[in-house]
Protein backbone atom coordinates (compact mmCIF):
# COMPACT_ATOMS: atom_id res chain seq x y z
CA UNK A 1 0.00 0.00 0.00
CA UNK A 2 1.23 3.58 -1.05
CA UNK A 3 1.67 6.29 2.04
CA UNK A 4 0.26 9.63 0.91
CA UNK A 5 3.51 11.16 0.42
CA UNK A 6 4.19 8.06 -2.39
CA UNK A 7 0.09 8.57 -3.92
CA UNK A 8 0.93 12.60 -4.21
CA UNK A 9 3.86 11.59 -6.18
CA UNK A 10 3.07 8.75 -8.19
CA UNK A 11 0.14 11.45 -9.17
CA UNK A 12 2.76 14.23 -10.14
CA UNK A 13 4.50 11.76 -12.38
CA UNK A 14 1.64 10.67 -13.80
CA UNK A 15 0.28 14.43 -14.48
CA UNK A 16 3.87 15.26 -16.20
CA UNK A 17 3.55 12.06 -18.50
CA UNK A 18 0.22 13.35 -19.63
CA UNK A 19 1.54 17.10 -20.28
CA UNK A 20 4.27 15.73 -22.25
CA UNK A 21 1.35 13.23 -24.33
CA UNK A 22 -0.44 16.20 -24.86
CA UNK A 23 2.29 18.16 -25.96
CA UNK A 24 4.42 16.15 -28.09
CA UNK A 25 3.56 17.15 -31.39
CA UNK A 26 3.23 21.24 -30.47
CA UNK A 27 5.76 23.79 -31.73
CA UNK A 28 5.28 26.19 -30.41
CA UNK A 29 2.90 28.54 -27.20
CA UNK A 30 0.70 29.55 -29.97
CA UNK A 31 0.12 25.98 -31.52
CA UNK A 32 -0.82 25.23 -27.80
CA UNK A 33 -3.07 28.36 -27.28
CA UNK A 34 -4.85 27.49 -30.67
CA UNK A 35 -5.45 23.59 -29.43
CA UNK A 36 -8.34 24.14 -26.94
CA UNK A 37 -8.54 21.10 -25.80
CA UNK A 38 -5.00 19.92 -25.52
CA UNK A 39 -4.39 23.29 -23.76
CA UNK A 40 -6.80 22.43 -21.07
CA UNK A 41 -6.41 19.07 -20.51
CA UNK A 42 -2.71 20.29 -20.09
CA UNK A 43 -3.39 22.84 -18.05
CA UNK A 44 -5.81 20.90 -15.35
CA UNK A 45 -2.30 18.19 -15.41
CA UNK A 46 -0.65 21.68 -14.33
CA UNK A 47 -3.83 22.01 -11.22
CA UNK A 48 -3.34 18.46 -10.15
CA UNK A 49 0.35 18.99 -9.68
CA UNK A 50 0.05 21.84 -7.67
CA UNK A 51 -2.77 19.90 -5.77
CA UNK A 52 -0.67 17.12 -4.76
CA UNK A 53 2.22 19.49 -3.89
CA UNK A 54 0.31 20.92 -1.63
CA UNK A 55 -1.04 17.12 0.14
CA UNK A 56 2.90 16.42 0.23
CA UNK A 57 3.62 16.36 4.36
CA UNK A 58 6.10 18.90 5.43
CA UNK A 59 8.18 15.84 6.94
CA UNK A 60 8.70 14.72 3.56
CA UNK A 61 9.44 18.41 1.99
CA UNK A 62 11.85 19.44 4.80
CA UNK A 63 13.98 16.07 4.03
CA UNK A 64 13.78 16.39 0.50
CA UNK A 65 14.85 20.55 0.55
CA UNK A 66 16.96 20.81 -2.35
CA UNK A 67 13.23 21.22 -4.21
CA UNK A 68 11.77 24.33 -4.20
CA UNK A 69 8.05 23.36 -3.85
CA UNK A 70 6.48 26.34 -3.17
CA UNK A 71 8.23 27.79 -6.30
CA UNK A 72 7.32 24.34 -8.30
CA UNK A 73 3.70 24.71 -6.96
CA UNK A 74 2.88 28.06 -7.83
CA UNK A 75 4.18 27.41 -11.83
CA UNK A 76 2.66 24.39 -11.81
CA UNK A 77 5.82 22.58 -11.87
């Protein structure tokens, strides 16, 4: 069984797999602006990462400093 700190990142792994599916075959910011629906369905992967960032325990971002999460949470990354 997963603990909550493994769940919240098996999620963000699986949320950057999807932005990079989604993204694979764009150019370029505008081909991704024109793409509706590949810009939102990357877009909510950007939500859900900052979701789980955010149910990460401070335990497990205090031992694991060297990532900035509040910085990676607020871009979505």
């Amino acid at each position: 069984m997963l603990t909550k700190d493994q769940h919240c990142l098996e999620s963000i792994l699986e949320a950057i797999d999807r932005i990079m599916e989604y993204t694979s075959g764009i150019k370029s910011a505008d081909d991704l602006n024109n793409d509706y629906r590949n810009f939102d369905a990357t877009m909510m992967n950007f939500v859900v990462i900052g979701e789980m960032i955010d149910k990460i325990s401070d335990e497990f971002k205090k031992k694991h400093s060297e990532i900035e999460w509040v910085k990676s949470k607020d871009s979505g990354i």
